[in-house]
Protein backbone atom coordinates (compact mmCIF):
# COMPACT_ATOMS: atom_id res chain seq x y z
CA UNK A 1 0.00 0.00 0.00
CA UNK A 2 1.02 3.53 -1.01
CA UNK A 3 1.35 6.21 1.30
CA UNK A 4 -1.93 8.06 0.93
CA UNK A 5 -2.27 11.60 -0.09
CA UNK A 6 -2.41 13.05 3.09
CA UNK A 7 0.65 11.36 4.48
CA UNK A 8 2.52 13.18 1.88
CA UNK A 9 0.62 16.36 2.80
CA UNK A 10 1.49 16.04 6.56
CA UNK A 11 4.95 16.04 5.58
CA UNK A 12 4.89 18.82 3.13
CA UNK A 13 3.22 20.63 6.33
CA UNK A 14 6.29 19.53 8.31
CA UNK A 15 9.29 20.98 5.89
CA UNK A 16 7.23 23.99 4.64
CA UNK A 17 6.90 24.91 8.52
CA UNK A 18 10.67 24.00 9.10
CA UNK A 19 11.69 26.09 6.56
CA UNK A 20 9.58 28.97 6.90
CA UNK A 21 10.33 29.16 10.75
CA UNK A 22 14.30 29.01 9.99
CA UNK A 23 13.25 32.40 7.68
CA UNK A 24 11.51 33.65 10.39
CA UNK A 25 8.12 34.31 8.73
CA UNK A 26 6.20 35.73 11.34
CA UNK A 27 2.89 33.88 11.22
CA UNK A 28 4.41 30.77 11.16
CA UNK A 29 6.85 31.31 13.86
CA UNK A 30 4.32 32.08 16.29
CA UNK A 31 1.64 29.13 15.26
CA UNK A 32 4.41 26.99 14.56
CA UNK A 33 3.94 24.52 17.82
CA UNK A 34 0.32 23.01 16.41
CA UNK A 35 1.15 24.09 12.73
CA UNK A 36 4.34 21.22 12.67
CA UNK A 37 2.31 18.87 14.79
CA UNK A 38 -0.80 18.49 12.97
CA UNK A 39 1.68 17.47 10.10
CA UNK A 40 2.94 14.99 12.44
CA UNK A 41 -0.10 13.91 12.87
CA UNK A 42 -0.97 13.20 9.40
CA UNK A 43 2.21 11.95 8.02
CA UNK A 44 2.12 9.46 11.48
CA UNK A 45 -1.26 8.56 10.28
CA UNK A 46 -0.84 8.10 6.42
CA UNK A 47 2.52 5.35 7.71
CA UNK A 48 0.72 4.16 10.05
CA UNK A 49 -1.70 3.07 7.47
CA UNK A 50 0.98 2.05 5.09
CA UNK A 51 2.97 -0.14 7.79
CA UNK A 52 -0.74 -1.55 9.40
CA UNK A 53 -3.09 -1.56 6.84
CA UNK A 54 -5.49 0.48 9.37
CA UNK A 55 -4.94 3.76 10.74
CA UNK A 56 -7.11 6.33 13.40
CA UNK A 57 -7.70 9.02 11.14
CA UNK A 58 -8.88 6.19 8.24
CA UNK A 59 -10.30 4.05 10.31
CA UNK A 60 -12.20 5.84 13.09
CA UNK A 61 -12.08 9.42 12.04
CA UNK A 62 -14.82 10.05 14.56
CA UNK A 63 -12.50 8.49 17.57
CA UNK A 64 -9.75 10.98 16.12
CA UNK A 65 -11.93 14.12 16.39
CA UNK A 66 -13.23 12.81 20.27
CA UNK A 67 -9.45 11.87 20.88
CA UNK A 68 -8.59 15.80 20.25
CA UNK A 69 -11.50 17.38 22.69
CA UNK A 70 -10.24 14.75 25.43
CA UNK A 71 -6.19 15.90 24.77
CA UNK A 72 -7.24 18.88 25.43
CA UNK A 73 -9.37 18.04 28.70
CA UNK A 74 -6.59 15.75 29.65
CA UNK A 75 -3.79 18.69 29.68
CA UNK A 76 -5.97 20.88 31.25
CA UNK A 77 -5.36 19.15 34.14
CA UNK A 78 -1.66 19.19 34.11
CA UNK A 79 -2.31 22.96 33.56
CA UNK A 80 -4.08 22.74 37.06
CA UNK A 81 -1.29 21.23 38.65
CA UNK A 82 1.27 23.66 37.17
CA UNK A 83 -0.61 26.56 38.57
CA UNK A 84 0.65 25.53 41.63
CA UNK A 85 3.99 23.53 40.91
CA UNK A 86 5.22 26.42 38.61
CA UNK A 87 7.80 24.24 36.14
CA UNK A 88 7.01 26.19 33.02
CA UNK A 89 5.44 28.90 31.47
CA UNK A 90 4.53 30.48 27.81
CA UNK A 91 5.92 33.03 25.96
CA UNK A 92 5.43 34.39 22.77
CA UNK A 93 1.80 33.35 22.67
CA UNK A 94 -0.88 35.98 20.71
CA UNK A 95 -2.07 38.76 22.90
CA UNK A 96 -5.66 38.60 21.54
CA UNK A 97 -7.51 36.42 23.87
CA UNK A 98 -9.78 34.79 21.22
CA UNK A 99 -6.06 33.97 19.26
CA UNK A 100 -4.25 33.34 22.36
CA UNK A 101 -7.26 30.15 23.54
CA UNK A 102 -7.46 28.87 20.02
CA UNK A 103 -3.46 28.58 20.25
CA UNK A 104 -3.68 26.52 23.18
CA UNK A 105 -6.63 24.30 22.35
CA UNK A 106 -4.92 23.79 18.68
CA UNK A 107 -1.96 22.82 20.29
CA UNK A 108 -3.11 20.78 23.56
CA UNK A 109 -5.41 18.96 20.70
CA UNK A 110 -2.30 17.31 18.94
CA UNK A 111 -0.75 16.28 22.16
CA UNK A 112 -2.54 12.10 22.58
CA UNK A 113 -3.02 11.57 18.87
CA UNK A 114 1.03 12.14 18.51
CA UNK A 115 1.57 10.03 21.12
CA UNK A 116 -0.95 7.21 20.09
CA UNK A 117 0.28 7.99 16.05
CA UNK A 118 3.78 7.42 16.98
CA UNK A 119 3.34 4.03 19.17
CA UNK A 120 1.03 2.90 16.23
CA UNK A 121 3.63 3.26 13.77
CA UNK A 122 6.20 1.79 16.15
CA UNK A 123 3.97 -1.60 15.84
CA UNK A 124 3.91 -1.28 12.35
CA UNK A 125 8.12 -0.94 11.93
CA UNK A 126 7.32 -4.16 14.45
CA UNK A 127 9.35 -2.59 17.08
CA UNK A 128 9.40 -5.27 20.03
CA UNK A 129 7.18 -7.54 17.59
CA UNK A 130 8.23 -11.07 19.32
CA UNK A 131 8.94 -9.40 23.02
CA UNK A 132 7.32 -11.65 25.51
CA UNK A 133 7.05 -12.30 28.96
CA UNK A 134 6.09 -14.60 31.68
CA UNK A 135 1.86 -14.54 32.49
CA UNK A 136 1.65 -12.98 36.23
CA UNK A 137 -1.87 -11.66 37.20
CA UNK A 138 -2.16 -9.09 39.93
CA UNK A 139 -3.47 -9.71 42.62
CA UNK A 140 -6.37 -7.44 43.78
CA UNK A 141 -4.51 -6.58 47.26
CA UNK A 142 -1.53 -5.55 44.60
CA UNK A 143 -3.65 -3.55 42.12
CA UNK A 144 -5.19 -1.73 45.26
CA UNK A 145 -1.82 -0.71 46.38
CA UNK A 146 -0.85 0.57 43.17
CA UNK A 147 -3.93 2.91 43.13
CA UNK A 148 -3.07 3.86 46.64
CA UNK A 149 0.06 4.76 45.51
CA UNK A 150 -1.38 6.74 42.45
CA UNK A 151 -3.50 8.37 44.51
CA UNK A 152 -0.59 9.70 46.87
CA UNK A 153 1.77 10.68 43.82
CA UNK A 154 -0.97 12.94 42.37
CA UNK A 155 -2.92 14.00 45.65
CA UNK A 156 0.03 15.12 47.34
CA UNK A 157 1.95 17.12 45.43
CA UNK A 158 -0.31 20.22 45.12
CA UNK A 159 -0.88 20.90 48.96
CA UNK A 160 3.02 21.01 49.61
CA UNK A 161 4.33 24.29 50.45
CA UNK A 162 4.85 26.64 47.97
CA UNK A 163 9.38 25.87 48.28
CA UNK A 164 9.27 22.59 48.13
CA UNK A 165 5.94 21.76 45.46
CA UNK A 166 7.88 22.40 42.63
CA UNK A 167 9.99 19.74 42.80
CA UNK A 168 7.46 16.88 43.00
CA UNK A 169 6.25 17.17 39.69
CA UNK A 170 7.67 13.92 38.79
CA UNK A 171 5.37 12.23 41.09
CA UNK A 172 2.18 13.41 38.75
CA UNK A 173 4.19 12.48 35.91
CA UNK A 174 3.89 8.97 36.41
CA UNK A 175 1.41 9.17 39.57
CA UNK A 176 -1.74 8.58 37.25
CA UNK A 177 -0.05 5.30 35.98
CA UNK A 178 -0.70 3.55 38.97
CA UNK A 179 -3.79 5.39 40.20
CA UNK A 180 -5.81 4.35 36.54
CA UNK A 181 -4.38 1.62 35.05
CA UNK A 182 -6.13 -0.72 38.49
CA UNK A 183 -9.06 0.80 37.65
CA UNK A 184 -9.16 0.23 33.59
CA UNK A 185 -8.40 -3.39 34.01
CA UNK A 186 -11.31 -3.30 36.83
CA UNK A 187 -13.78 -1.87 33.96
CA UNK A 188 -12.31 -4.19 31.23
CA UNK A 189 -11.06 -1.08 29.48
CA UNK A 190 -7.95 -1.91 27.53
CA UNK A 191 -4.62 -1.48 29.45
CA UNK A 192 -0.85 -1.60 28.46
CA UNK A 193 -0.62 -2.86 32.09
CA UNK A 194 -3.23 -5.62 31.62
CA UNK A 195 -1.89 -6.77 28.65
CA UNK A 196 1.69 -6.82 30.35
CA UNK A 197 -0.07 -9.11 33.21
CA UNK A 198 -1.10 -11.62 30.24
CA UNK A 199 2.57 -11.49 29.12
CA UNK A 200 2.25 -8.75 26.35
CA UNK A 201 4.89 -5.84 27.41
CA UNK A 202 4.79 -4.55 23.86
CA UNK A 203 1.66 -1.89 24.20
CA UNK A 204 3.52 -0.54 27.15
CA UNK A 205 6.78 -0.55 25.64
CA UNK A 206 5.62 0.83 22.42
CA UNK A 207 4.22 3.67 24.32
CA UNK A 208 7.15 4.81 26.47
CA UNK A 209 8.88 4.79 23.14
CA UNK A 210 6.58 7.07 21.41
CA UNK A 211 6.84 9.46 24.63
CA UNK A 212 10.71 9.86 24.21
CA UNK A 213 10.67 10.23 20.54
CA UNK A 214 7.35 13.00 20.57
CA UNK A 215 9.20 14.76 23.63
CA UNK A 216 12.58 14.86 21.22
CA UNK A 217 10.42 16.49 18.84
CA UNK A 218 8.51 18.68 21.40
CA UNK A 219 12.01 19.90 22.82
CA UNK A 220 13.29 20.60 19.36
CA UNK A 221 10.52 22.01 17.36
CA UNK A 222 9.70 24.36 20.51
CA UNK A 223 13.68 25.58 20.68
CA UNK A 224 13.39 27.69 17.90
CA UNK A 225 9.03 28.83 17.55
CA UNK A 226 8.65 32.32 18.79
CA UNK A 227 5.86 31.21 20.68
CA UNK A 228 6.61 28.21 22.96
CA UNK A 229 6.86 27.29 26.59
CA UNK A 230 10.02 27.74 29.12
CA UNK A 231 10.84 25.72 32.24
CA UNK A 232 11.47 27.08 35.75
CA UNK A 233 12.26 23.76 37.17
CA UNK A 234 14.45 24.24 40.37
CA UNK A 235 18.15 23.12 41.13
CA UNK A 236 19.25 20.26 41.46
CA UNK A 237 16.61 19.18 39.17
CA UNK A 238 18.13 21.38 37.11
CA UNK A 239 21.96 20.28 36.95
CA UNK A 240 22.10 22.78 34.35
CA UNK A 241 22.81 20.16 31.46
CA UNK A 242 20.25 20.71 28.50
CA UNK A 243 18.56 19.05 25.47
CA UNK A 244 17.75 22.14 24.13
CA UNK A 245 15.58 24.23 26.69
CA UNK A 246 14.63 21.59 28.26
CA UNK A 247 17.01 20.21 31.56
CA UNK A 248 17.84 16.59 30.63
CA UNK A 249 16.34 15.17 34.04
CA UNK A 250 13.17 16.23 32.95
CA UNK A 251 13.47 14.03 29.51
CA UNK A 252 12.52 11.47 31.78
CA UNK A 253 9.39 11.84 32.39
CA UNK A 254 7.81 12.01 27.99
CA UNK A 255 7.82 8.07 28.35
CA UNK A 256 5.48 7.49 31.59
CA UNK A 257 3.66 10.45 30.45
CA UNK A 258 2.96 8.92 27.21
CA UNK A 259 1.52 6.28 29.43
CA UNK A 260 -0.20 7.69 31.40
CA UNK A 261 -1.99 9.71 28.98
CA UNK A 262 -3.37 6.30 27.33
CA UNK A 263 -4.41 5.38 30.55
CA UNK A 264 -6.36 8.57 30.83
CA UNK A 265 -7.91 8.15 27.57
CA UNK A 266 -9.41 4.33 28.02
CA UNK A 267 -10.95 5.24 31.40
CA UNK A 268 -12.15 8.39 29.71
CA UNK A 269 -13.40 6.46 26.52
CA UNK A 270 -15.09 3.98 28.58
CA UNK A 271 -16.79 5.86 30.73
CA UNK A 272 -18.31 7.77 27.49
CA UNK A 273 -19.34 4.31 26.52
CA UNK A 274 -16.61 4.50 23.56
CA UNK A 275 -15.85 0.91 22.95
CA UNK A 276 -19.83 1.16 21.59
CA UNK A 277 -20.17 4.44 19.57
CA UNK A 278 -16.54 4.66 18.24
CA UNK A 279 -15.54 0.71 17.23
CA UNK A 280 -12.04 1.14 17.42
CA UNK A 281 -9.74 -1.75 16.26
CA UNK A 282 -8.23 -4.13 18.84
């Protein structure tokens, strides 16, 4: 199978951007965050496809447009948090307000299909295609701990004092894995972790892949946009070694939050009754 016409137009998107942003064209420089990633998106989907056979934006173009509305519900809350943990900020965004909210919803829109994209097309190159492990079901004393645990790492954190909360945003980074994923394979919503309890590690792996290659791309396309975000993350999380603006500790945490973003999603899409209205391919 070919790649299909808007495969090649996602990536068209992605050098035309690339190239107008290194000659500074204005508009571009300051949309060019959700400008580059929606062709990502598309040239993700159109391989995807290709490598597959089946695709979200093909397949379930309906799922893709509800996947968008929930990204941007879903980093919302992270928004929340950083209101009081403080580790980055925006600059460069449009001073109108109706320009300046249609920047961030554009942007916070492309955030889960990347991810999802990306781990998709990762099965397709058959990345950790004959990975196995041993069968080991939870028990439900274990699962409970690990929501117990969840719901310390992302309970906590925002009732610290003001000098010490922002250095525990690590423990929300990864603190909805543990609170969620109990409660998806409770529901029979699908679950990296639940397939990793029937001996499949791949959907998990696949996924902290895709975080550390879209937050390469985050940290790289963002270096340059006139409009972007900065971190304020304190010392010694900060050891003042850099991939681009972003303090190489803090590369850490793209894969669990790729993660923990699925996780969010399946509890989300089954609690909207998804697995009925949106048929998506298992």
């Amino acid at each position: 199978m070919r790649l299909k016409w808007y495969g090649w137009l996602g990536l068209a998107v992605i050098v035309c951007a690339e190239v107008l942003l290194f000659l500074r064209q204005p508009f571009v420089s300051k949309w060019f965050t959700p400008i580059v990633w929606s062709g990502y998106i598309l040239f993700a989907d159109g391989l995807a496809l290709r490598l597959r056979g089946r695709s979200l934006l093909h397949d379930r173009p309906f799922e893709a447009l509800m996947m968008a509305w929930l990204s941007v519900g879903c980093w919302l809350l992270f928004e929340v948090y950083n209101l009081r943990l403080t580790n980055w900020y925006y600059v460069g965004v449009p001073e109108h307000p109706l320009a300046r909210n249609w920047a961030y919803l554009w942007s916070f829109a492309t955030i889960m299909p990347a991810l999802f994209e990306t781990a998709d097309v990762l099965e397709g190159l058959g990345w950790a295609r004959h990975l196995r492990c041993r069968a080991r079901r939870f028990s439900p004393t274990a699962l409970a701990v690990l929501f117990l645990i969840g719901m310390a790492f992302t309970a906590i954190p925002p009732l610290l004092p003001p000098h010490i909360a922002p250095y525990t945003f690590g423990f929300v980074w990864i603190g909805f894995i543990p609170l969620l994923e109990p409660l998806n394979m409770r529901l029979g919503a699908d679950s990296p972790l639940g397939a990793w309890e029937q001996g499949d590690p791949r959907p998990a792996l696949r996924l902290l892949a895709a975080g550390m290659i879209c937050g390469l791309l985050w940290e790289f396309w963002n270096f340059w946009a006139t409009a972007g975000w900065r971190y304020a993350i304190p010392y010694p999380l900060d050891c003042g070694v850099y991939y681009f603006r972003m303090p190489v500790l803090g590369l850490l945490g793209f894969p669990p939050f790729a993660w923990e973003c699925r996780a969010m999603y399946e509890l989300l899409k089954r609690m909207l009754h998804g697995d009925l209205l949106w048929h998506p391919q298992r």
